[in-house]
C-alpha atoms as a PDB file:
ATOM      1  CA  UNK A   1      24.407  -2.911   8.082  1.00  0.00           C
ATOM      2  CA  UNK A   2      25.227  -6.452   5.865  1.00  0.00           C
ATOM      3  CA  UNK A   3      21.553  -7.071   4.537  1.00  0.00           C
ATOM      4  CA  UNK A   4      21.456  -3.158   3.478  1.00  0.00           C
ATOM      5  CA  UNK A   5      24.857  -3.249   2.119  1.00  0.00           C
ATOM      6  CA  UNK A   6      23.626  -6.888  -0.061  1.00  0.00           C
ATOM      7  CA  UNK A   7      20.493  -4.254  -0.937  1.00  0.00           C
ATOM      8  CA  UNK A   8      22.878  -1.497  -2.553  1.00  0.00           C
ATOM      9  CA  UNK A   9      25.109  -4.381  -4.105  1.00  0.00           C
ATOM     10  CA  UNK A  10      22.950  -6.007  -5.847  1.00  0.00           C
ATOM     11  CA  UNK A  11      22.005  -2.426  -7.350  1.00  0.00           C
ATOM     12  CA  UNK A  12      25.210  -2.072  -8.967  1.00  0.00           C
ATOM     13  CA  UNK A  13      25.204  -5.872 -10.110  1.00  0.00           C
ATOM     14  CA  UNK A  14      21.475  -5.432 -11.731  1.00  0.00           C
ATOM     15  CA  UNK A  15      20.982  -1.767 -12.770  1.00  0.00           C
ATOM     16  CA  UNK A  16      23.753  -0.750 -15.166  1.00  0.00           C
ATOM     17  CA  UNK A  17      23.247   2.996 -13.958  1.00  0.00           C
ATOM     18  CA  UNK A  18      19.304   3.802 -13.684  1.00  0.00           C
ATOM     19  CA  UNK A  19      16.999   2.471 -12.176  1.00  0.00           C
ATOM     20  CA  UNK A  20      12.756   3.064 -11.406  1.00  0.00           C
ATOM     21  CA  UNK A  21      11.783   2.387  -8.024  1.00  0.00           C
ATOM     22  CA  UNK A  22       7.716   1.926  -7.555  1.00  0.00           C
ATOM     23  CA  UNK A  23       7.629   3.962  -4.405  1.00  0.00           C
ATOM     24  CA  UNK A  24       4.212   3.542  -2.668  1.00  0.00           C
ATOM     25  CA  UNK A  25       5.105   5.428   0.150  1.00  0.00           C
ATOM     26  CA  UNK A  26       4.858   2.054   2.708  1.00  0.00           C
ATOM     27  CA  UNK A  27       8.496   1.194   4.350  1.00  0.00           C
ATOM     28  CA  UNK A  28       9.153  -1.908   2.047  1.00  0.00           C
ATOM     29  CA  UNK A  29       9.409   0.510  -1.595  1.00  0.00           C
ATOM     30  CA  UNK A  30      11.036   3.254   0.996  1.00  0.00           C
ATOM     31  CA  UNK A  31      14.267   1.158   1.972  1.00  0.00           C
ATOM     32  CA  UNK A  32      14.328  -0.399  -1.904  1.00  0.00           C
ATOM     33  CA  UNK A  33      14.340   3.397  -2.991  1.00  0.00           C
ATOM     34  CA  UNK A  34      17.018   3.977  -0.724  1.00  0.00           C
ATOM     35  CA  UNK A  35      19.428   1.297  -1.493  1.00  0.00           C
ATOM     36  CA  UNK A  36      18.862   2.462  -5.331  1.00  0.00           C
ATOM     37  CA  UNK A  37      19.519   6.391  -4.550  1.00  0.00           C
ATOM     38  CA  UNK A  38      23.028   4.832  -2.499  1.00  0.00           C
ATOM     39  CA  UNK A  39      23.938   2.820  -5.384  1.00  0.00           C
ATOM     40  CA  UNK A  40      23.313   4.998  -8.428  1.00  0.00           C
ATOM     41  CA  UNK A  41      22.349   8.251  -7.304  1.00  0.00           C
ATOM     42  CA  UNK A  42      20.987  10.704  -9.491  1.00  0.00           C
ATOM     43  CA  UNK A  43      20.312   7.609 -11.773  1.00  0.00           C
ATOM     44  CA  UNK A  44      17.848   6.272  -9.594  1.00  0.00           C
ATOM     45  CA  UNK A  45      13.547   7.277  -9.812  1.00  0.00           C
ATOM     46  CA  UNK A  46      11.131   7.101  -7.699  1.00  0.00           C
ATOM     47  CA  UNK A  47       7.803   6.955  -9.381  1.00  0.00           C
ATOM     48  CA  UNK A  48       4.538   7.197  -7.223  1.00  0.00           C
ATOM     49  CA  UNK A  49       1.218   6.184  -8.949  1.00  0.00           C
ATOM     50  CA  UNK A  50      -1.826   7.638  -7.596  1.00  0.00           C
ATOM     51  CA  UNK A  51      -4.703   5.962  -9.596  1.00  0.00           C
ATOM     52  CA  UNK A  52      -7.298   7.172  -7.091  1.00  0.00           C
ATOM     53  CA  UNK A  53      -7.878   4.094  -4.970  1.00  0.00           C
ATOM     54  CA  UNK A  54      -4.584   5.391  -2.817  1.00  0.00           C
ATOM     55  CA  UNK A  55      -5.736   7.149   0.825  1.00  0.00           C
ATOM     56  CA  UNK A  56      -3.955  10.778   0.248  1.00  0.00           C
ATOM     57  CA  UNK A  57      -1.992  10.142   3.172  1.00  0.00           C
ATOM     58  CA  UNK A  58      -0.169   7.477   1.078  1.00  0.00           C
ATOM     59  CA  UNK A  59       0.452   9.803  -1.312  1.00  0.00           C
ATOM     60  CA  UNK A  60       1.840  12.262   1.147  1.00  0.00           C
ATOM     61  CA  UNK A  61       4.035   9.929   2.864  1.00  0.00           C
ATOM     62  CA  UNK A  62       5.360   9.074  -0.366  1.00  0.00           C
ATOM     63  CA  UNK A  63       6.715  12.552  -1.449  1.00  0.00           C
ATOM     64  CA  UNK A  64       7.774  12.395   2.358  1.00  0.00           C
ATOM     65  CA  UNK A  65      10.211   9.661   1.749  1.00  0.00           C
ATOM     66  CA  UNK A  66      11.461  10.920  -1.432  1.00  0.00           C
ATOM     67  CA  UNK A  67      12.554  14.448   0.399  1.00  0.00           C
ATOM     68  CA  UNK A  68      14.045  12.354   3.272  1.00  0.00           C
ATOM     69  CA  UNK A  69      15.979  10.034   0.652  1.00  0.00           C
ATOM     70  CA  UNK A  70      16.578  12.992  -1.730  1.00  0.00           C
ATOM     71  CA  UNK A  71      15.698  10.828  -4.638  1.00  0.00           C
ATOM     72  CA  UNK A  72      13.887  11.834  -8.070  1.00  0.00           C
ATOM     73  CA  UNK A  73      10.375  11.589  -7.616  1.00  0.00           C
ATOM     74  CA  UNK A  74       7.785  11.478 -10.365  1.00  0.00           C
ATOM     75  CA  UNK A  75       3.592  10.729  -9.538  1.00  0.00           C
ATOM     76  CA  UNK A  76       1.778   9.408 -12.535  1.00  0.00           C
ATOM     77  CA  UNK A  77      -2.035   9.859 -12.279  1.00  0.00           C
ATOM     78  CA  UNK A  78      -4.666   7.717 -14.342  1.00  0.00           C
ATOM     79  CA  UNK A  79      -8.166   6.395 -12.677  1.00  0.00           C
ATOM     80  CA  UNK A  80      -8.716   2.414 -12.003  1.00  0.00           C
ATOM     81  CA  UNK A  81     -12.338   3.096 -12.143  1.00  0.00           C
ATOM     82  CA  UNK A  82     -12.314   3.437 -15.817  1.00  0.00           C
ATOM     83  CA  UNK A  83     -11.297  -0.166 -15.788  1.00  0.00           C
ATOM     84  CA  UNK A  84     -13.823  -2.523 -15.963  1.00  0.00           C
ATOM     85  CA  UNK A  85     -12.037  -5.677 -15.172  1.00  0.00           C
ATOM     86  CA  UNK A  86     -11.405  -3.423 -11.932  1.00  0.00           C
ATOM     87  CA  UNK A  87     -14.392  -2.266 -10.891  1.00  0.00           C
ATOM     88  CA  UNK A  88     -15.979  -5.791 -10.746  1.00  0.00           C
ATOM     89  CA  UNK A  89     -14.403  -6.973  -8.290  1.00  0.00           C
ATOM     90  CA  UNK A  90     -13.470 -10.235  -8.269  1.00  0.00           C
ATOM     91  CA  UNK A  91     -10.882 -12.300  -6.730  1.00  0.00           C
ATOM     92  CA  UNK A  92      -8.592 -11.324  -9.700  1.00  0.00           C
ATOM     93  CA  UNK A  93      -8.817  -7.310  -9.168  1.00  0.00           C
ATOM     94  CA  UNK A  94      -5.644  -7.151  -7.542  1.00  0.00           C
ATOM     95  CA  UNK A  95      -3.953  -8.635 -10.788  1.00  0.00           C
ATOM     96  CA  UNK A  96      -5.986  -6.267 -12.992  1.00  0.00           C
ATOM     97  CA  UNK A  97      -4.770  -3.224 -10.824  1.00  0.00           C
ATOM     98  CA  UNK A  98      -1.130  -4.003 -10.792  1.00  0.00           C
ATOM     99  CA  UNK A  99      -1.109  -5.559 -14.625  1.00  0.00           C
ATOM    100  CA  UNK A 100      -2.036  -1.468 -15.507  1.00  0.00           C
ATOM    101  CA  UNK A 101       0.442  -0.037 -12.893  1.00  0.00           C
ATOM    102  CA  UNK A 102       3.201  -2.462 -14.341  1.00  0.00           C
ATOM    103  CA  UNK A 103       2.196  -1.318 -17.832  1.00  0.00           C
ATOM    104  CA  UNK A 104       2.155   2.544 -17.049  1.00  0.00           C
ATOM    105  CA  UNK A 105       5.547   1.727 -15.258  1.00  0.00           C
ATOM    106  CA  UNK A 106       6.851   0.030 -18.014  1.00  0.00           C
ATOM    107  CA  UNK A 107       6.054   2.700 -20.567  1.00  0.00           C
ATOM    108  CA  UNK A 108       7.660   5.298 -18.181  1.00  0.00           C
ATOM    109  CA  UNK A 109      11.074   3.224 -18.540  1.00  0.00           C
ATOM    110  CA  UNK A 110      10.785   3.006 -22.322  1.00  0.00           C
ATOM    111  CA  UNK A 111      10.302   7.067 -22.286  1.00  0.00           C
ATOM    112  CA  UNK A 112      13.385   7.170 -20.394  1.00  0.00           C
ATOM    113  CA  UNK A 113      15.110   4.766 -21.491  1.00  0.00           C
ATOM    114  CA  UNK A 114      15.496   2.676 -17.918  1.00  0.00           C
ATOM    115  CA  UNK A 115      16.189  -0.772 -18.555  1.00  0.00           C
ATOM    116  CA  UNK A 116      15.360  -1.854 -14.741  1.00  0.00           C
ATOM    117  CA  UNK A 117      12.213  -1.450 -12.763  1.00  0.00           C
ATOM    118  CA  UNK A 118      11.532  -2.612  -8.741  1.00  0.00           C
ATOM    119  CA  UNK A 119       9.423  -2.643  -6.393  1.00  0.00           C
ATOM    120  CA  UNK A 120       9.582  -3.256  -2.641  1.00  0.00           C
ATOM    121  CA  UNK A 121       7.627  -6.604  -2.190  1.00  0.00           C
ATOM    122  CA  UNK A 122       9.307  -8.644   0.446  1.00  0.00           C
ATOM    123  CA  UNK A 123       9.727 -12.289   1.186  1.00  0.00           C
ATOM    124  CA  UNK A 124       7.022 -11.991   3.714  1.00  0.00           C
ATOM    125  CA  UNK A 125       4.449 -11.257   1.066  1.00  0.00           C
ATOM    126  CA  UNK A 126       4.884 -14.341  -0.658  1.00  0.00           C
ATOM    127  CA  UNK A 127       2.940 -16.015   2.294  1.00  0.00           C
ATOM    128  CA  UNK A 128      -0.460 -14.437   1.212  1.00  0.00           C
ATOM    129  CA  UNK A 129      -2.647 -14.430  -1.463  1.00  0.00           C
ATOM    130  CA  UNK A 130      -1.230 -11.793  -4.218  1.00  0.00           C
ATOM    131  CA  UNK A 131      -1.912 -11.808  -7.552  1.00  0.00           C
ATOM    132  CA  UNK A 132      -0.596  -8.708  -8.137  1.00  0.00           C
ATOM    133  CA  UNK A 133       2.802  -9.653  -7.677  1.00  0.00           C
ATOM    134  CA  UNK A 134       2.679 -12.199 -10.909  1.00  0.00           C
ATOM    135  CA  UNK A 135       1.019  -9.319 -12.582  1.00  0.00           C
ATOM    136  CA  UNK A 136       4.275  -7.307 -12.118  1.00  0.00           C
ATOM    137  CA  UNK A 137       6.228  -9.690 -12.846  1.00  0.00           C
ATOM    138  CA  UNK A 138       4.660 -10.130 -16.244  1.00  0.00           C
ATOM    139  CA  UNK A 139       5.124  -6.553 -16.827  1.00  0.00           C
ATOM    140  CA  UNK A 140       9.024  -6.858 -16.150  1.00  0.00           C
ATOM    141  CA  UNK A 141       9.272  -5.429 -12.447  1.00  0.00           C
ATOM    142  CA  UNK A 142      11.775  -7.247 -10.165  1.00  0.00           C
ATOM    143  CA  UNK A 143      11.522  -7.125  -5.933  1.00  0.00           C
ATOM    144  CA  UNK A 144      15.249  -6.900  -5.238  1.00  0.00           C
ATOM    145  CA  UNK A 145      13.932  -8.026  -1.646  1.00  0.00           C
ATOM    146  CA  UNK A 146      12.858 -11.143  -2.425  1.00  0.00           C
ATOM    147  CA  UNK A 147      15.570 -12.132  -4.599  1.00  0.00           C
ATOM    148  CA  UNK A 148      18.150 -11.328  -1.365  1.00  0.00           C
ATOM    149  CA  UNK A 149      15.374 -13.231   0.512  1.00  0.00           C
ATOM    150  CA  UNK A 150      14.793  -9.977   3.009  1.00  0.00           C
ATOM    151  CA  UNK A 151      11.882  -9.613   5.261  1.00  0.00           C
ATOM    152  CA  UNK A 152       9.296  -7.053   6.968  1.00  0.00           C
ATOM    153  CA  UNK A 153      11.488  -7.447  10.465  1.00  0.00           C
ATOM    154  CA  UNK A 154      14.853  -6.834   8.448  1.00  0.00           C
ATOM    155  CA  UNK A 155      13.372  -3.792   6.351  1.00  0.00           C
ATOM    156  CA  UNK A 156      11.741  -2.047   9.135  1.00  0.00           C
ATOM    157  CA  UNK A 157      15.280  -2.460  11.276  1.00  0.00           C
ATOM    158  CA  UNK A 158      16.696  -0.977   7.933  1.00  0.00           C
ATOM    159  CA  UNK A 159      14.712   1.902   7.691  1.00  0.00           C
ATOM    160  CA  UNK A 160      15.291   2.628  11.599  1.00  0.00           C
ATOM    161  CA  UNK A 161      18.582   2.646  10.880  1.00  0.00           C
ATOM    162  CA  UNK A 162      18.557   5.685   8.384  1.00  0.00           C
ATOM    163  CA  UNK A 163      15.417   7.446  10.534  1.00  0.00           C
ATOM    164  CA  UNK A 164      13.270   7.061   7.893  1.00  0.00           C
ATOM    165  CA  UNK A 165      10.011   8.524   8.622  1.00  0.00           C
ATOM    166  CA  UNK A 166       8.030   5.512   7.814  1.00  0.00           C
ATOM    167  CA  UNK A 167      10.304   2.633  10.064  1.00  0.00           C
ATOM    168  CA  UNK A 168       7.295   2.051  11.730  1.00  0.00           C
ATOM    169  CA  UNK A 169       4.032   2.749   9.333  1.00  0.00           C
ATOM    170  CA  UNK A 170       1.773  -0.229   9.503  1.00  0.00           C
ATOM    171  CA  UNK A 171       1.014  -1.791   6.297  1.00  0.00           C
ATOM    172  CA  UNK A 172      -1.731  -0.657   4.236  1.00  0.00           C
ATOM    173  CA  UNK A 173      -3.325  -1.588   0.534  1.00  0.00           C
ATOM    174  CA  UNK A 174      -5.275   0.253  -1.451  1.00  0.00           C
ATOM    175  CA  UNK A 175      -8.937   1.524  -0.495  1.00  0.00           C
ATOM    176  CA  UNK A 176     -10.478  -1.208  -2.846  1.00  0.00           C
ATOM    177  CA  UNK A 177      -9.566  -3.845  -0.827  1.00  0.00           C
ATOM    178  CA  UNK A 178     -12.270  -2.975   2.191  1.00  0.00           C
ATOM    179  CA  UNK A 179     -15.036  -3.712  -0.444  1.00  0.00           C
ATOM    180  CA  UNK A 180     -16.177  -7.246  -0.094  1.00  0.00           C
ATOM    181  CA  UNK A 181     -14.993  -8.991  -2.975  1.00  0.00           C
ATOM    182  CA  UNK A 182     -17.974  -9.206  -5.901  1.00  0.00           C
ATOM    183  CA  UNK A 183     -19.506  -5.742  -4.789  1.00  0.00           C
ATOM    184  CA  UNK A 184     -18.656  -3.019  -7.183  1.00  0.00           C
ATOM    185  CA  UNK A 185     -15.728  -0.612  -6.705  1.00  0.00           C
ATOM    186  CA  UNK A 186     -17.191   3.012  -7.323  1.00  0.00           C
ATOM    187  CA  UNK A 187     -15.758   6.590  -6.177  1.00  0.00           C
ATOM    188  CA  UNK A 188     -18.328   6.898  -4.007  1.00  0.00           C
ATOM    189  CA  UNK A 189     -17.331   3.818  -1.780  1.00  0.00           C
ATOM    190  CA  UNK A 190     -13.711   4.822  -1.582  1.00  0.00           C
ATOM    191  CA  UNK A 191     -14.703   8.154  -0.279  1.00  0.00           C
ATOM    192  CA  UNK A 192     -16.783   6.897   2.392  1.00  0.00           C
ATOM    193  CA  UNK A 193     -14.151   4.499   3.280  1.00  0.00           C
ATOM    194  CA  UNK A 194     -11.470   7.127   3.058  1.00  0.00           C
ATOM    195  CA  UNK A 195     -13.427   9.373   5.368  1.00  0.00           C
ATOM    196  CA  UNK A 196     -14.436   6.811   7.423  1.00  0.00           C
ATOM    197  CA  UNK A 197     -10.313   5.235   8.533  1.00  0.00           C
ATOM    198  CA  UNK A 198      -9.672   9.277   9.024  1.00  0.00           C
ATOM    199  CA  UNK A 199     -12.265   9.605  11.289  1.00  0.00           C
ATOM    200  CA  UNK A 200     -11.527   6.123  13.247  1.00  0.00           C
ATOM    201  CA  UNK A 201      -8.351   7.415  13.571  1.00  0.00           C
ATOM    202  CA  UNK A 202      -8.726  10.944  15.060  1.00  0.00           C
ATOM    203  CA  UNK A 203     -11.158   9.784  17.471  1.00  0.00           C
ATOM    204  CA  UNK A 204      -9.254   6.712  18.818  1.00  0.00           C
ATOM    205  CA  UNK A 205      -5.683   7.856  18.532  1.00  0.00           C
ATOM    206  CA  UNK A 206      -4.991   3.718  16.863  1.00  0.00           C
ATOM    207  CA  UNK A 207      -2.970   3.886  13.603  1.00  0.00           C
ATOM    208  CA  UNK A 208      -3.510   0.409  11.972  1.00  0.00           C
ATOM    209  CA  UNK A 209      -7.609   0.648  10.313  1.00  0.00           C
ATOM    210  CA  UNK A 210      -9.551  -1.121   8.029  1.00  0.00           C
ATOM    211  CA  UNK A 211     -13.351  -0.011   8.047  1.00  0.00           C
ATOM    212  CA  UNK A 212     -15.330  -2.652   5.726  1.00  0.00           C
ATOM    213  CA  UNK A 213     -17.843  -1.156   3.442  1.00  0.00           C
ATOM    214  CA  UNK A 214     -20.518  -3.728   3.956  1.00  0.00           C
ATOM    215  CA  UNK A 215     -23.250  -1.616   2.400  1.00  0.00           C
ATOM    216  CA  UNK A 216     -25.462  -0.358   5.645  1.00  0.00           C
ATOM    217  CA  UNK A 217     -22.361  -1.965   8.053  1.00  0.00           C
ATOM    218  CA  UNK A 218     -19.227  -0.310   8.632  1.00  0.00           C
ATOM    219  CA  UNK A 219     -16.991  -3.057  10.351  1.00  0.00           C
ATOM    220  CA  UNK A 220     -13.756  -1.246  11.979  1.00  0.00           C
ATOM    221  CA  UNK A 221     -10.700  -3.929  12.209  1.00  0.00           C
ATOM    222  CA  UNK A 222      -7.481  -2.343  13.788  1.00  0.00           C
ATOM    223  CA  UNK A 223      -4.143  -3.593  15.324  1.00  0.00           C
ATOM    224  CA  UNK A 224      -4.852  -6.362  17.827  1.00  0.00           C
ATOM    225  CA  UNK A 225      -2.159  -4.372  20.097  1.00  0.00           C
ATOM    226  CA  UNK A 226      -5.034  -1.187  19.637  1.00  0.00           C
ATOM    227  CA  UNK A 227      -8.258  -2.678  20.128  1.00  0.00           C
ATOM    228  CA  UNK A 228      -8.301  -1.792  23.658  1.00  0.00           C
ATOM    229  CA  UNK A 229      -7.979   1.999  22.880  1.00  0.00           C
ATOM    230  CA  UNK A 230     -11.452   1.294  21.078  1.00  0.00           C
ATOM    231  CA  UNK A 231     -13.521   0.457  24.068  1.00  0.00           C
ATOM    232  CA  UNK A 232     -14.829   3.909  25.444  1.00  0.00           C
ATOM    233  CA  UNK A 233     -18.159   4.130  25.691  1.00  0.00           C
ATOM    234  CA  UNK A 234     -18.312   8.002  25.234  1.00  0.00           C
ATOM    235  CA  UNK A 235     -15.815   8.619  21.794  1.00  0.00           C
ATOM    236  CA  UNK A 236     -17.610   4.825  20.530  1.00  0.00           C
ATOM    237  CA  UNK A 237     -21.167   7.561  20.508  1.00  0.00           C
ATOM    238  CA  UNK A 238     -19.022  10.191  18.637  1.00  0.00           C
ATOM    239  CA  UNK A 239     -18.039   7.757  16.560  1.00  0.00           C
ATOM    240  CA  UNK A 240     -21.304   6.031  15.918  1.00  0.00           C
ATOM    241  CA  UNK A 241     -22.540   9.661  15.152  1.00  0.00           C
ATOM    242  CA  UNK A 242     -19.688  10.734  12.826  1.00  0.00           C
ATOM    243  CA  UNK A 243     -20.146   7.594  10.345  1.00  0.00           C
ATOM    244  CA  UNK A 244     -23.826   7.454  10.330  1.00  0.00           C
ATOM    245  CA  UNK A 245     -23.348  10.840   8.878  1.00  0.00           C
ATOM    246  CA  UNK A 246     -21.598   8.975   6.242  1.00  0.00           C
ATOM    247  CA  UNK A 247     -24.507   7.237   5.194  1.00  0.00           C
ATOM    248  CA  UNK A 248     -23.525   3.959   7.456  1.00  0.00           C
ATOM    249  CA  UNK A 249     -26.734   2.552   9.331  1.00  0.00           C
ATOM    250  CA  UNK A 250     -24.638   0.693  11.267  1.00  0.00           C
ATOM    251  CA  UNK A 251     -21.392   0.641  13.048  1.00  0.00           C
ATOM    252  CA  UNK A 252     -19.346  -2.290  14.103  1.00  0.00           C
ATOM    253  CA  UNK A 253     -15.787  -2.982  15.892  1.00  0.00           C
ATOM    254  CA  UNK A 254     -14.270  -6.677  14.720  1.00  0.00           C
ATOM    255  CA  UNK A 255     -12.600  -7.877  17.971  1.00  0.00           C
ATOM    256  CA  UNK A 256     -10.743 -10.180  16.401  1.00  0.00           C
ATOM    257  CA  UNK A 257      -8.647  -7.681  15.280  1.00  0.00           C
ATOM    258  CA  UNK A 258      -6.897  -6.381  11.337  1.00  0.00           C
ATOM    259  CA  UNK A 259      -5.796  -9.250   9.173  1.00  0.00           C
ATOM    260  CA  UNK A 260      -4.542  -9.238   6.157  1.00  0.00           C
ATOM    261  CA  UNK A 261      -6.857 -10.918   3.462  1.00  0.00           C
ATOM    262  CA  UNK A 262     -10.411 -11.019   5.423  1.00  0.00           C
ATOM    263  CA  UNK A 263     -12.370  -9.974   2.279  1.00  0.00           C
ATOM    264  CA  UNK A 264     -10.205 -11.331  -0.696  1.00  0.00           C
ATOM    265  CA  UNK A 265     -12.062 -14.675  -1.734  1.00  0.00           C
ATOM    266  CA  UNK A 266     -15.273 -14.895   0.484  1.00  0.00           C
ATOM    267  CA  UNK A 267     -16.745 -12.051   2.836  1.00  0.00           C
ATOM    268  CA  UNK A 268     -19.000 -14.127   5.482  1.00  0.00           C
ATOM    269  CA  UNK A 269     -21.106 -11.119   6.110  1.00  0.00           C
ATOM    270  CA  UNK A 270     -22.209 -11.088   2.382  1.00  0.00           C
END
């Protein structure tokens, strides 16, 4: 394939002979982790940072695509609740998150003397409102994918190609992001939420789910191309049932569907 060929190329052009990939376990960091492993193999890194606002099963389908690649994988651990700038919540807190992750990255490379750190951000992306992407690239990580000017459609028929695991995973962002923006991120919250997307999930059979912590309301977004899968009147009571047990007083479905970016600047239901 020419676009994943241009991926491994511009490997060898940029990476002398290591290289740290910032593997989230999504499909875009998956095919960038690839093309590294093809171009310098053994010299290539996947690091995975689980800073406790990831859903676990982003964490396992990281270490997934690592075994399937049969790259080096490494998960750093340290908790964005003990920063403050964080925790508030405002329209900055994706900078704030990805400023420390570039930083922790960064200081990973300096142990190891890697001169060249990616991630798997996409020319898509740059169509939506992402501050953590200048945070990055203050800290000295490069998206490979943009700089070929490669997109979502193009990575996904990429990672097809090799039968990747996660050609098809819808996209996801951290567990902070279904807090409306000015309410507090606490442990608590993400648990609920966490808790709350696996239960959505097992009931309804959808795969794409946002449930907004709205205090008492729990509003339930998923995949337009899903939403009729959430309109049976006897799994809606099991479901009503399962996250009032959560501490939810009420229960909501969004019919307008998941969208990206619905609680970054203003949250209408605040």
């Amino acid at each position: 394939m020419e676009i994943f060929d241009k991926l491994v190329e511009w490997f060898v052009k940029n990476g002398g002979d290591r290289v740290i990939v910032a593997l989230s376990g999504g499909v875009d960091s998956a095919v960038v982790a690839l093309a590294a492993k093809k171009a310098l193999g053994n010299g290539a890194l996947a690091i995975t940072a689980d800073y406790k606002t990831l859903a676990k099963e982003e964490l396992v389908a990281a270490r997934q695509v690592a075994r399937e690649i049969d790259i080096k994988h490494k998960v750093i651990e340290y908790n964005e609740l003990e920063n403050i700038s964080f925790v508030k919540n405002d329209t900055m807190r994706c900078y704030y998150c990805r400023t420390e992750l570039g930083q922790r990255l960064a200081e990973e490379a300096r142990r190891a003397g890697i001169l060249l750190i990616v991630d798997g951000t996409n020319i898509d992306d740059l169509t939506d409102y992402r501050p953590g992407i200048r945070a990055l690239r203050e800290n000295g990580v490069r998206s490979p994918m943009i700089e070929l000017s490669i997109g979502k459609t193009e990575i996904r028929e990429i990672a097809k190609s090799f039968e990747l695991s996660v050609y098809d995973k819808p996209s996801n962002a951290c567990l902070a992001s279904r807090i409306p923006t000015g309410s507090d991120v606490t442990y608590e919250k993400l648990l609920r939420i966490e808790n709350a997307e696996i239960i959505v999930k097992t009931i309804f059979g959808v795969r794409q789910v946002r449930v907004r912590d709205h205090g008492d309301l729990a509003r339930i977004e998923v995949g337009r191309d899903e939403l009729h899968k959430m309109f049976d009147v006897d799994k809606l009571a099991i479901l009503d049932n399962k996250l009032k047990e959560l501490t939810f007083k009420f229960v909501s479905i969004d019919v307008a569907g998941y969208k990206t970016g619905k609680l970054v600047v203003i949250d209408k239901y605040d």
